[in-house]
N, C-alpha and C. Protein backbone atom coordinates (compact mmCIF):
# COMPACT_ATOMS: atom_id res chain seq x y z
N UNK A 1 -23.76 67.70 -13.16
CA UNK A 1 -23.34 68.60 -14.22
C UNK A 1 -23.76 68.06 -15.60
N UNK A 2 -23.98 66.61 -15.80
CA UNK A 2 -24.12 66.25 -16.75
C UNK A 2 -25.46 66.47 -17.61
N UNK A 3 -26.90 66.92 -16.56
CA UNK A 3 -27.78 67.37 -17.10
C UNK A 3 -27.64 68.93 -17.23
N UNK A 4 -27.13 69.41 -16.88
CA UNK A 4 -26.54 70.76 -17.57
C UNK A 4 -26.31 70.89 -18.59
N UNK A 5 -25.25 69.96 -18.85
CA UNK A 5 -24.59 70.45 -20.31
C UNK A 5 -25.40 69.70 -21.48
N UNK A 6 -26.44 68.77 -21.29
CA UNK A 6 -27.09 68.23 -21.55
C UNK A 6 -28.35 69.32 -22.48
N UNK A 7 -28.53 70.03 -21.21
CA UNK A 7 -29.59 70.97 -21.28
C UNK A 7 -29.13 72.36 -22.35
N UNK A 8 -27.92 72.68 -22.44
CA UNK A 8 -26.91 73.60 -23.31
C UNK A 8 -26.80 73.20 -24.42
N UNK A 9 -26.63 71.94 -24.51
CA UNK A 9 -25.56 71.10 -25.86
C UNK A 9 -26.84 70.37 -26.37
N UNK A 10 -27.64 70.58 -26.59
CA UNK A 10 -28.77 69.39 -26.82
C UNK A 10 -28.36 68.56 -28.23
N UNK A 11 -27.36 69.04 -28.99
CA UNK A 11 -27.10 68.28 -30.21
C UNK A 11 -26.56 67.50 -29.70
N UNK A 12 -25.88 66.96 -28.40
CA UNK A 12 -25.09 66.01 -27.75
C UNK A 12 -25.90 64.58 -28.15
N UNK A 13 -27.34 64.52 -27.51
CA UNK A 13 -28.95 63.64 -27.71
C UNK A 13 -28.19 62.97 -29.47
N UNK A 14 -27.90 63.76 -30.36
CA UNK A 14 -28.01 63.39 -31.44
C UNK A 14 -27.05 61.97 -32.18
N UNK A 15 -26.28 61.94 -30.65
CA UNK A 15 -25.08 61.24 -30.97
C UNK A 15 -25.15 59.77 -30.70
N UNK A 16 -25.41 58.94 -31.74
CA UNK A 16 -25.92 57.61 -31.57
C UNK A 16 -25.20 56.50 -30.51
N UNK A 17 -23.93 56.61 -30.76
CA UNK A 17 -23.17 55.99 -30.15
C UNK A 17 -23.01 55.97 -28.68
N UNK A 18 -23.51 55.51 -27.74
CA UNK A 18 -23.78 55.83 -26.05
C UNK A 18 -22.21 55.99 -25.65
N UNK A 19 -21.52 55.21 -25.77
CA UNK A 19 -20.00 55.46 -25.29
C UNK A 19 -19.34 56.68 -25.85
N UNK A 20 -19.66 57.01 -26.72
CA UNK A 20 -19.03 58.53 -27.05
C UNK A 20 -19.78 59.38 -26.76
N UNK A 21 -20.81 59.39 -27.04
CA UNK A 21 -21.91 61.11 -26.12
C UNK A 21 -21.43 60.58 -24.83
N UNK A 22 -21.16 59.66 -24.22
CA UNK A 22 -20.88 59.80 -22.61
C UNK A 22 -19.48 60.62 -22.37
N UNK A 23 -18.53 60.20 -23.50
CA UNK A 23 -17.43 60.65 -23.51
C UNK A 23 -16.92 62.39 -24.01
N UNK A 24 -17.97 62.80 -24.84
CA UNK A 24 -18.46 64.36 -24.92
C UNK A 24 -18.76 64.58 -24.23
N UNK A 25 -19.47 64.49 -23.25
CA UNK A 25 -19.88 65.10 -22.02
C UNK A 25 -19.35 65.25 -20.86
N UNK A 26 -18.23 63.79 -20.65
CA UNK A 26 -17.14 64.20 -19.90
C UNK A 26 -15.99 65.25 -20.36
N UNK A 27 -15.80 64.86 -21.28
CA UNK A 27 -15.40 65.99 -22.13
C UNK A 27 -15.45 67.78 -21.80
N UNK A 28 -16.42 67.63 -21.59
CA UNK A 28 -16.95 69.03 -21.14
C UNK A 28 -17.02 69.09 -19.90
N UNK A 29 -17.25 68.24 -19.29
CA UNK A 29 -17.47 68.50 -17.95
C UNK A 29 -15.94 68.17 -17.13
N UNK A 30 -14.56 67.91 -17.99
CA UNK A 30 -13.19 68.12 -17.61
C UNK A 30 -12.92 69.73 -17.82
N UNK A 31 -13.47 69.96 -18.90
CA UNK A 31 -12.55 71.36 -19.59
C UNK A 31 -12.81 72.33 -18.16
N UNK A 32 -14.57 72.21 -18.06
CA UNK A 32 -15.21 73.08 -16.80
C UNK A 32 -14.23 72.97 -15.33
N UNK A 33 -14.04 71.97 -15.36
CA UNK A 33 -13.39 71.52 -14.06
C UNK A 33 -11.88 72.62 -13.90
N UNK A 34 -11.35 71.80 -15.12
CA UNK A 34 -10.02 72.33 -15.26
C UNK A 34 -9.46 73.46 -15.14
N UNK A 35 -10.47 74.26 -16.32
CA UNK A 35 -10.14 75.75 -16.69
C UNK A 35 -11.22 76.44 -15.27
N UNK A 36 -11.95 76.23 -14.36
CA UNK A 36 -12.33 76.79 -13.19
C UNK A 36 -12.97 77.24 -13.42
N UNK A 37 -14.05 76.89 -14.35
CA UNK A 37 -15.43 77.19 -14.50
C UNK A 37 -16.67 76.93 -13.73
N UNK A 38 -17.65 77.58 -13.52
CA UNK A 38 -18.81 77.12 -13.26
C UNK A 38 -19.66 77.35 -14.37
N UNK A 39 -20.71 76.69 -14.25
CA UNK A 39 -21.93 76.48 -15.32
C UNK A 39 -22.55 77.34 -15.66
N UNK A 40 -22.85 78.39 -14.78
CA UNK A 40 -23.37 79.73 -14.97
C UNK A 40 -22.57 80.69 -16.02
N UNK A 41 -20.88 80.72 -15.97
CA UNK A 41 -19.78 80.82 -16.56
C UNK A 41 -20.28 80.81 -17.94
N UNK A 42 -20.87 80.05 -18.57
CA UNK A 42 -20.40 79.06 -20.14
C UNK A 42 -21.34 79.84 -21.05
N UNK A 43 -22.39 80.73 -20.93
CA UNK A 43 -22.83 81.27 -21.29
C UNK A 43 -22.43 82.76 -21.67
N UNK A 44 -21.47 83.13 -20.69
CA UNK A 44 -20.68 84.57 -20.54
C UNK A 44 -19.01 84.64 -21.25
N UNK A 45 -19.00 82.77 -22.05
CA UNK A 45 -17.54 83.12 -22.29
C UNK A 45 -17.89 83.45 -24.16
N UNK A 46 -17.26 84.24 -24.51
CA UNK A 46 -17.35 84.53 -25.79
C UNK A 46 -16.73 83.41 -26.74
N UNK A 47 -17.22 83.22 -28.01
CA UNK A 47 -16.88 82.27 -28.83
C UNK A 47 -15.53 82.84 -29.16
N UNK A 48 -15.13 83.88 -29.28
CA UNK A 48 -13.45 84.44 -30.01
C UNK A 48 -13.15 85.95 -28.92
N UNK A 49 -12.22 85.76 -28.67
CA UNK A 49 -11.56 87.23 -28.37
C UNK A 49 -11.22 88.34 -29.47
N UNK A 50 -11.12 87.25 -30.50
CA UNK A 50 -10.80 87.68 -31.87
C UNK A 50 -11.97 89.39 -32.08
N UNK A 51 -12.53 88.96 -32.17
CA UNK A 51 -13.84 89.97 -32.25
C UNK A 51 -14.20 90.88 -31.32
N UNK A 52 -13.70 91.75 -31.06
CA UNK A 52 -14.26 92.83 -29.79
C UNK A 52 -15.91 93.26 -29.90
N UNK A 53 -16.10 92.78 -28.55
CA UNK A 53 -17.25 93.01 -27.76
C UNK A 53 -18.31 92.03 -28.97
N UNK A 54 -18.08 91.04 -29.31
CA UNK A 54 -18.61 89.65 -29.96
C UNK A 54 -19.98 89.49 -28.72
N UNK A 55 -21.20 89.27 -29.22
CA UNK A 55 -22.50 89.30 -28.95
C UNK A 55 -22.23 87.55 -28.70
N UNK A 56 -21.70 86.68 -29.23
CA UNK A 56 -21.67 85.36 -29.63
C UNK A 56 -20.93 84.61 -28.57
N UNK A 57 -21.86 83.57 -27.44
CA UNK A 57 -21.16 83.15 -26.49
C UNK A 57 -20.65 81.92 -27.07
N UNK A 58 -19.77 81.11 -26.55
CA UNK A 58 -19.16 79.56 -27.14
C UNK A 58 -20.24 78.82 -26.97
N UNK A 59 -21.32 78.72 -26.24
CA UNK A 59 -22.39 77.84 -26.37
C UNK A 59 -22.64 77.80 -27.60
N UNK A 60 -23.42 79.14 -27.93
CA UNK A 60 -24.28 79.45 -29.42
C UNK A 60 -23.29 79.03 -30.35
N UNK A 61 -21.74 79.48 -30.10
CA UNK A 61 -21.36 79.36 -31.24
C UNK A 61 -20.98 77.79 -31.64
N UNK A 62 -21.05 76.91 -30.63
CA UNK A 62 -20.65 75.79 -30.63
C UNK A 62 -22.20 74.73 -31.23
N UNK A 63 -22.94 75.29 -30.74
CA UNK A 63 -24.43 74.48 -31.63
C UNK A 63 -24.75 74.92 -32.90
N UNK A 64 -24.19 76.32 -33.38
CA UNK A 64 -24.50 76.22 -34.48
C UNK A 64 -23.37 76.24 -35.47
N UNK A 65 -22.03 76.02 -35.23
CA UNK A 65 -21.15 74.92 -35.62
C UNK A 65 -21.42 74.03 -36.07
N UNK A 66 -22.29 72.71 -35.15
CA UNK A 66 -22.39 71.75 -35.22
C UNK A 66 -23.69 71.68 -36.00
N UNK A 67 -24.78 72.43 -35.91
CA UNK A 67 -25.85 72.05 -36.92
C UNK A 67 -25.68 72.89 -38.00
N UNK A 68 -24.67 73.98 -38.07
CA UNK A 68 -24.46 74.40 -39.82
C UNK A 68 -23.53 72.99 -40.80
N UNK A 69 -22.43 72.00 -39.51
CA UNK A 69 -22.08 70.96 -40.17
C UNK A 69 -23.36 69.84 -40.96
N UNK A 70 -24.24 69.74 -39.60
CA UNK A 70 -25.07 68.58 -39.92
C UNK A 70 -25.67 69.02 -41.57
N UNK A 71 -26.05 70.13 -41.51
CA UNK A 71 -27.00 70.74 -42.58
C UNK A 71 -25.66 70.33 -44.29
N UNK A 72 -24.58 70.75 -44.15
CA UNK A 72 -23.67 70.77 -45.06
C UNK A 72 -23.76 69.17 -45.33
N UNK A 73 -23.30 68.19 -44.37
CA UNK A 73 -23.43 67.16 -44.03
C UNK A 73 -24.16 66.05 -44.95
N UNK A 74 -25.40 66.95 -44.86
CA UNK A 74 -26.80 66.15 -45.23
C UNK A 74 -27.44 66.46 -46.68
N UNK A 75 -26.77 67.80 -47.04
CA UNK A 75 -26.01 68.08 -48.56
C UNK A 75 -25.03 67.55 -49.43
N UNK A 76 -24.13 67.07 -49.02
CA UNK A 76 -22.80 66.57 -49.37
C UNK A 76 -23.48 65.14 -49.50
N UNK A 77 -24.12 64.21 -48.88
CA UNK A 77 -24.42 63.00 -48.65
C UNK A 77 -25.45 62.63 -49.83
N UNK A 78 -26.27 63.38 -49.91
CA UNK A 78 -27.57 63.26 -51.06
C UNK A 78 -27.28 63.22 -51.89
N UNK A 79 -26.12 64.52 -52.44
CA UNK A 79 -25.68 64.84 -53.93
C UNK A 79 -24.93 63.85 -54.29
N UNK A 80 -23.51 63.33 -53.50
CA UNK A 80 -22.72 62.24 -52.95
C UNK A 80 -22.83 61.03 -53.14
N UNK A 81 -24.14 60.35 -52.57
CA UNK A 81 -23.96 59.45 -52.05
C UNK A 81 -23.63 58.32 -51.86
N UNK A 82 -23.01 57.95 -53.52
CA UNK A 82 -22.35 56.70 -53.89
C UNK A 82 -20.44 57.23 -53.83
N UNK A 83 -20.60 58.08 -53.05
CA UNK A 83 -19.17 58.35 -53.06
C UNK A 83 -18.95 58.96 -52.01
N UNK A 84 -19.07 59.42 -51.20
CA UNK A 84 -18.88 60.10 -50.22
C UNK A 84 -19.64 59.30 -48.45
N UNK A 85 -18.96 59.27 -47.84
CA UNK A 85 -19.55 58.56 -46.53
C UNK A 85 -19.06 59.48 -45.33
N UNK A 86 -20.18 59.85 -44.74
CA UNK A 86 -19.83 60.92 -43.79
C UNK A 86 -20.57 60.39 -41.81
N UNK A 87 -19.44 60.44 -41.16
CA UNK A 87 -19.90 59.55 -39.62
C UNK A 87 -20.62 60.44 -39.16
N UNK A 88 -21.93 60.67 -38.85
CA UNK A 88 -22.36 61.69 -38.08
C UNK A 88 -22.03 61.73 -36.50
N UNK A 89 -21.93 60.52 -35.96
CA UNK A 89 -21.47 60.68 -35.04
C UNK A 89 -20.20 61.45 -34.35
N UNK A 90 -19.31 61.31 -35.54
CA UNK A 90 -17.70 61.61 -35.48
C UNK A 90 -18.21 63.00 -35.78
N UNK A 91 -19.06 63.46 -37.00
CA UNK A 91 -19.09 65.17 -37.18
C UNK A 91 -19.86 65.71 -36.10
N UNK A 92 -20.85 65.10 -35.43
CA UNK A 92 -21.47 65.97 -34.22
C UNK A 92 -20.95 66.00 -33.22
N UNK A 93 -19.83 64.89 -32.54
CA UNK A 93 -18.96 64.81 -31.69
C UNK A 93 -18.14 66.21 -31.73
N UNK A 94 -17.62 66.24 -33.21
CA UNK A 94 -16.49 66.97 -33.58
C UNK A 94 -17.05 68.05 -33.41
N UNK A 95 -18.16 68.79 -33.65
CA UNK A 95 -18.62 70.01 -33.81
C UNK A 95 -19.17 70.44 -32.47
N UNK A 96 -19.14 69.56 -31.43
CA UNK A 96 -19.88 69.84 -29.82
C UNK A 96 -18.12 70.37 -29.52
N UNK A 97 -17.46 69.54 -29.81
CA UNK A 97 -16.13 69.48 -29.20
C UNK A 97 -14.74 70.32 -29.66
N UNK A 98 -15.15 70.76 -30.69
CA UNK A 98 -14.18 71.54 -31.39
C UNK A 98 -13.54 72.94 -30.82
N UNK A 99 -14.40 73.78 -30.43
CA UNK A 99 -13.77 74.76 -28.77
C UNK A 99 -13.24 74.26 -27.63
N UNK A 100 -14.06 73.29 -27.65
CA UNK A 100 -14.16 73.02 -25.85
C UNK A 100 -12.13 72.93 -25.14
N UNK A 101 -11.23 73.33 -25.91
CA UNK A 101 -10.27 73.87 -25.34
C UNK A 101 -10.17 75.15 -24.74
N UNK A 102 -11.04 75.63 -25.29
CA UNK A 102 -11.13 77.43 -24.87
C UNK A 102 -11.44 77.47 -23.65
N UNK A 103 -12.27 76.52 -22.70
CA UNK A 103 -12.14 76.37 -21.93
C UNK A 103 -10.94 76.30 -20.63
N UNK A 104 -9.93 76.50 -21.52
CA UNK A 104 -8.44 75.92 -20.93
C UNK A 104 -7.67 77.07 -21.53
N UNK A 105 -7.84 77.65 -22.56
CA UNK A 105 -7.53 78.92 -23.43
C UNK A 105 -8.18 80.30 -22.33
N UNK A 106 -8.44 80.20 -22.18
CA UNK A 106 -9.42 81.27 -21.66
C UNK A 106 -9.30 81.40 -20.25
N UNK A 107 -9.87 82.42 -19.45
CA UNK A 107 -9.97 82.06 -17.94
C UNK A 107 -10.25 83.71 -17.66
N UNK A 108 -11.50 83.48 -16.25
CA UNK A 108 -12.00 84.67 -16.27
C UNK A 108 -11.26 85.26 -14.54
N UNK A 109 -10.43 86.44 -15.02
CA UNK A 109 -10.14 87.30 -14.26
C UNK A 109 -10.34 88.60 -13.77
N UNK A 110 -11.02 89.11 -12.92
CA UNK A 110 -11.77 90.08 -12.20
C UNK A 110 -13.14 90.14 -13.21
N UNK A 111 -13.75 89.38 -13.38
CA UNK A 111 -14.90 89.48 -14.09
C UNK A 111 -14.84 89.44 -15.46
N UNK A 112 -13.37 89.49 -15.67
CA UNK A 112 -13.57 89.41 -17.64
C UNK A 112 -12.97 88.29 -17.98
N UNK A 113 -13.56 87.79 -19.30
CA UNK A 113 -12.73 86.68 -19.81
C UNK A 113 -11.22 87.37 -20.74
N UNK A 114 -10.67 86.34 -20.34
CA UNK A 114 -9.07 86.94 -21.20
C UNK A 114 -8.66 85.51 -21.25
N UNK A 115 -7.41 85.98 -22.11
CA UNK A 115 -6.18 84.67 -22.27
C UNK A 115 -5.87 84.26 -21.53
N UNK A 116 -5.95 82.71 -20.94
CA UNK A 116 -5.30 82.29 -19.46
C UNK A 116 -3.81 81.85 -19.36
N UNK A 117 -3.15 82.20 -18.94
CA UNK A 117 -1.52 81.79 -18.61
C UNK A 117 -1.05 80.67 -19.77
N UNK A 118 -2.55 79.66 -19.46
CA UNK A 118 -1.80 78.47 -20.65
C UNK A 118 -2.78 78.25 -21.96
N UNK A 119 -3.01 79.42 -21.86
CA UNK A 119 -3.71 79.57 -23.61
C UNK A 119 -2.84 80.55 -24.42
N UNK A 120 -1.67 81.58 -23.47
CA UNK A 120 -0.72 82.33 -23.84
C UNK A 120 0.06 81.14 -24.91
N UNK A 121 0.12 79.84 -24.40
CA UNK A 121 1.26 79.38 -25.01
C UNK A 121 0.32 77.96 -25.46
N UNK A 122 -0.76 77.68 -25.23
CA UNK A 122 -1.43 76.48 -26.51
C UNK A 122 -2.85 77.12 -26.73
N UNK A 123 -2.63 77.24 -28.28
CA UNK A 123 -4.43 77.12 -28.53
C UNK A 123 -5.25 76.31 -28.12
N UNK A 124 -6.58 76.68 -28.38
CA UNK A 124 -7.47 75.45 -27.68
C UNK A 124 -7.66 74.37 -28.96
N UNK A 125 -7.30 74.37 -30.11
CA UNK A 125 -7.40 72.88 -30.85
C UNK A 125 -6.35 72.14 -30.00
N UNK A 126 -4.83 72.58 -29.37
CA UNK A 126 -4.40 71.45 -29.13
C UNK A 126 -4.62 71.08 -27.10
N UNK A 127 -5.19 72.32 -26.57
CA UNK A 127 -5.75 71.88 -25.10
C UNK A 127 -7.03 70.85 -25.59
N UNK A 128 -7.76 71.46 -26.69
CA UNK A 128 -9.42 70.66 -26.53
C UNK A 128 -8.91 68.99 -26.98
N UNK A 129 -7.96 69.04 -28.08
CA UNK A 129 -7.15 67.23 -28.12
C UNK A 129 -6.87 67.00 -27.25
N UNK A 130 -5.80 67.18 -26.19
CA UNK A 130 -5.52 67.17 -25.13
C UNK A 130 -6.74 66.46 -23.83
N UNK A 131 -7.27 67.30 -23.93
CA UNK A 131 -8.85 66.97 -22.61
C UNK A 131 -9.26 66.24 -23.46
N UNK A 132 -9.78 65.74 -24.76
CA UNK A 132 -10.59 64.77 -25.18
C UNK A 132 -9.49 63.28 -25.30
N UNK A 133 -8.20 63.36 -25.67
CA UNK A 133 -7.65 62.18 -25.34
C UNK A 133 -7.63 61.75 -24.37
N UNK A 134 -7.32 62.54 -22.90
CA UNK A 134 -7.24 62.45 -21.75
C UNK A 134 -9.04 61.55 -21.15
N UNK A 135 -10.00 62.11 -21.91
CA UNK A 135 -11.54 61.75 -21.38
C UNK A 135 -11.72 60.33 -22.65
N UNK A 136 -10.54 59.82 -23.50
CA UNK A 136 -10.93 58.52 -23.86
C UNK A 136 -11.56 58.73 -25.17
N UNK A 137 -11.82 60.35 -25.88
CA UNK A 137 -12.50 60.10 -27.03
C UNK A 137 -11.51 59.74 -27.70
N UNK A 138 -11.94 58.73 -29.33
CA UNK A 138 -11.76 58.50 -30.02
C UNK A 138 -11.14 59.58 -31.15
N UNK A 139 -9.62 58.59 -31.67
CA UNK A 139 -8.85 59.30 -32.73
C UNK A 139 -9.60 59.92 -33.74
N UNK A 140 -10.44 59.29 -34.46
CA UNK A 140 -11.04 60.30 -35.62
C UNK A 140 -11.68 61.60 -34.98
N UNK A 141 -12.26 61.82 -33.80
CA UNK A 141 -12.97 62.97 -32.90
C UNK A 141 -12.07 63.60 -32.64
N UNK A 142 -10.64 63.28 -31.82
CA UNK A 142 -9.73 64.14 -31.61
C UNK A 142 -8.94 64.75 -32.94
N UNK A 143 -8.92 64.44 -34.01
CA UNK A 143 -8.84 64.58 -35.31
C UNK A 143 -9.19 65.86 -35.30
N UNK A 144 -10.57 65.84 -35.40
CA UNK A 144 -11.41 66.84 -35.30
C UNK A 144 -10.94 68.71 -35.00
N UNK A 145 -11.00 67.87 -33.71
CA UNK A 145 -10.72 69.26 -32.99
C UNK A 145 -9.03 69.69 -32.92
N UNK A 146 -8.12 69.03 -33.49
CA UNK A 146 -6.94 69.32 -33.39
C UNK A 146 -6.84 69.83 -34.56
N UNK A 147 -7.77 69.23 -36.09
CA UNK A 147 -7.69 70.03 -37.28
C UNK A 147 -8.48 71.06 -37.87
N UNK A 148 -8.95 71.64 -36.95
CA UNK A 148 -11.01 72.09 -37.14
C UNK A 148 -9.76 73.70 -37.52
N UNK A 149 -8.93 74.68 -36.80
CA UNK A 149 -8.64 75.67 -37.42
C UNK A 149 -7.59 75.78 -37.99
N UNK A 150 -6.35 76.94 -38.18
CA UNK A 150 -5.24 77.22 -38.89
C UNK A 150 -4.63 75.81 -38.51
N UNK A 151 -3.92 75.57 -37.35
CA UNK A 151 -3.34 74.08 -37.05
C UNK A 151 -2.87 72.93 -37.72
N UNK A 152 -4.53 72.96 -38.63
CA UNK A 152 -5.08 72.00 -39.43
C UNK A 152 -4.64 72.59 -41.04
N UNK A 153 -4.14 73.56 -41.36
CA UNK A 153 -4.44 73.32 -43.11
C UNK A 153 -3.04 72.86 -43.47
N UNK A 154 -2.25 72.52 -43.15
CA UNK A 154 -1.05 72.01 -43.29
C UNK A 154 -1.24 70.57 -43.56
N UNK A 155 -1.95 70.16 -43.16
CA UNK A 155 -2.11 68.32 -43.01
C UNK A 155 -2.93 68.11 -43.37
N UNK A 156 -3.64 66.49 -43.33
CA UNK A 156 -4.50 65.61 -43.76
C UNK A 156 -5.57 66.04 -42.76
N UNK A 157 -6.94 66.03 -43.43
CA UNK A 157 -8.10 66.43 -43.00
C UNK A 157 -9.06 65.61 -43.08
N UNK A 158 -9.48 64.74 -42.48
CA UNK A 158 -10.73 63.94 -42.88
C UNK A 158 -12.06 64.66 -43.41
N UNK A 159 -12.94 63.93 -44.18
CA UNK A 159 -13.88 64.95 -44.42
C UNK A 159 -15.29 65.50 -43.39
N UNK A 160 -14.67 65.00 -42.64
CA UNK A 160 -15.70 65.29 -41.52
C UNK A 160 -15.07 66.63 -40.59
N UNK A 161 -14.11 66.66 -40.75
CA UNK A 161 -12.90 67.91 -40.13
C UNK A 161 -13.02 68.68 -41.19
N UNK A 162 -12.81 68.67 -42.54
CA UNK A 162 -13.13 69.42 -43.86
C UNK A 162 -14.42 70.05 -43.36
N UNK A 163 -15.36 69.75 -43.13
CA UNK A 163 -16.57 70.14 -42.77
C UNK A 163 -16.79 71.03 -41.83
N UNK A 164 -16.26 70.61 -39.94
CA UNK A 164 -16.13 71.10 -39.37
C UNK A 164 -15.66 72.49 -39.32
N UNK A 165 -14.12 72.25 -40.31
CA UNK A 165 -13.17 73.29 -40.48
C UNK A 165 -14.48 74.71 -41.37
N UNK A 166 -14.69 74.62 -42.10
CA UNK A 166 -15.68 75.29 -42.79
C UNK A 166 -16.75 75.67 -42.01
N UNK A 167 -17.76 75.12 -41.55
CA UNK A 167 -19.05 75.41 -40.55
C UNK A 167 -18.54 76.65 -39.23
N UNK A 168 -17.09 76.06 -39.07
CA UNK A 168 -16.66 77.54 -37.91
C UNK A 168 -16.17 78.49 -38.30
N UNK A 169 -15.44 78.64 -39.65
CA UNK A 169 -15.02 79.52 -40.05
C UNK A 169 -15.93 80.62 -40.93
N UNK A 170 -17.06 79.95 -41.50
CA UNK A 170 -17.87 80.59 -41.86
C UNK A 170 -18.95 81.03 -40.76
N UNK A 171 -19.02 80.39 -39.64
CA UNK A 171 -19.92 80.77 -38.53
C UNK A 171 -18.88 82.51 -37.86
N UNK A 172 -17.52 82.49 -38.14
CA UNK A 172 -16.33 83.19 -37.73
C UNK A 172 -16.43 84.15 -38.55
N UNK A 173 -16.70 84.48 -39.75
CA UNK A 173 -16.56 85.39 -40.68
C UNK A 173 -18.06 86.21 -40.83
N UNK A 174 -18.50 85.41 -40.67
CA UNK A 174 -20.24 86.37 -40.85
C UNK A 174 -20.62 86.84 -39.31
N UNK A 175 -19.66 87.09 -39.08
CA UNK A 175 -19.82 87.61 -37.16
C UNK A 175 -18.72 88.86 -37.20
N UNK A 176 -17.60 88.69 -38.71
CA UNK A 176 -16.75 90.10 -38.44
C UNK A 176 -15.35 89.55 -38.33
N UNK A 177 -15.18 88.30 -38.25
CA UNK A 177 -14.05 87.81 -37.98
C UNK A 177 -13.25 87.91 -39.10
N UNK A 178 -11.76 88.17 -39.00
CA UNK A 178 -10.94 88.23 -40.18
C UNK A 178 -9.59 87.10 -40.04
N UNK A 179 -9.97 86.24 -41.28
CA UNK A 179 -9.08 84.85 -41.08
C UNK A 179 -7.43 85.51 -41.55
């Protein structure tokens, strides 16, 4: 499975750190397990329910998440750069990983995706923390994805979650979405 998601996620490659892209990838390859997915699946699950009949699967929407972060990222850093320090590892982690509860949110019954029993009662920021503490990623990553939507504006945000939080919501709004 791991060259699968490999082959899907290719911003995964980008992630310097070998012990954590190993740990994104298990990552993903728990949620699949869990939520009773197959691989063929991941392409057919929509990035939001939010949006009726959304063209936008969680793959797409999850890579370009993560490279509308890198791009912000690599803006913020230039203009920045005696002041601002940004982990790419931690933001591309964060931005592969920031759905990947929906996986656990979600669940496809008679052919459609819908709300699954236990996405009725947890969003996927706190299933996708959940599966990534459980697979060993690292606190600033689970950060991430526990503060990436609403969840998150109440509290402390690292700026790499600041980032995140922005890259999906604006990936969310220019698709029709209403925050």
């Amino acid at each position: 499975m791991k060259k699968e998601i490999l082959k899907i996620l290719p911003e995964i490659r980008k992630i310097k750190n070998q012990e954590l892209r190993e740990k994104v990838i298990l990552t993903w390859e728990e949620g699949i397990r869990l939520g009773g997915w197959e691989m063929e699946d991941l392409k057919k699950i929509p990035f939001t329910l939010l949006i009726v009949d959304s063209k936008v699967n969680l793959i797409e929407h999850t890579r370009v998440v993560t490279t509308t972060a890198l791009k912000v990222a690599e803006t913020v850093s230039k203009a920045y750069s005696n002041s601002v320090k940004i982990d790419k590892d931690v933001l591309i982690a964060g931005g592969i990983l920031h759905d990947v509860g929906k996986l656990l949110e979600y669940a496809k019954v008679k052919g459609k995706i819908t709300k699954s029993d236990r996405g009725k009662f947890l969003r996927h920021p706190f299933s996708g923390a959940a599966l990534a503490y459980k697979c060993g990623v690292p606190g600033e990553v689970i950060h991430l994805i526990a503060a990436h939507s609403h969840e998150g504006d109440q509290g402390y945000r690292s700026i790499e979650a600041i980032i995140i939080h922005h890259a999906d919501f604006i990936n969310f709004e220019v698709l029709g979405g209403k925050t």
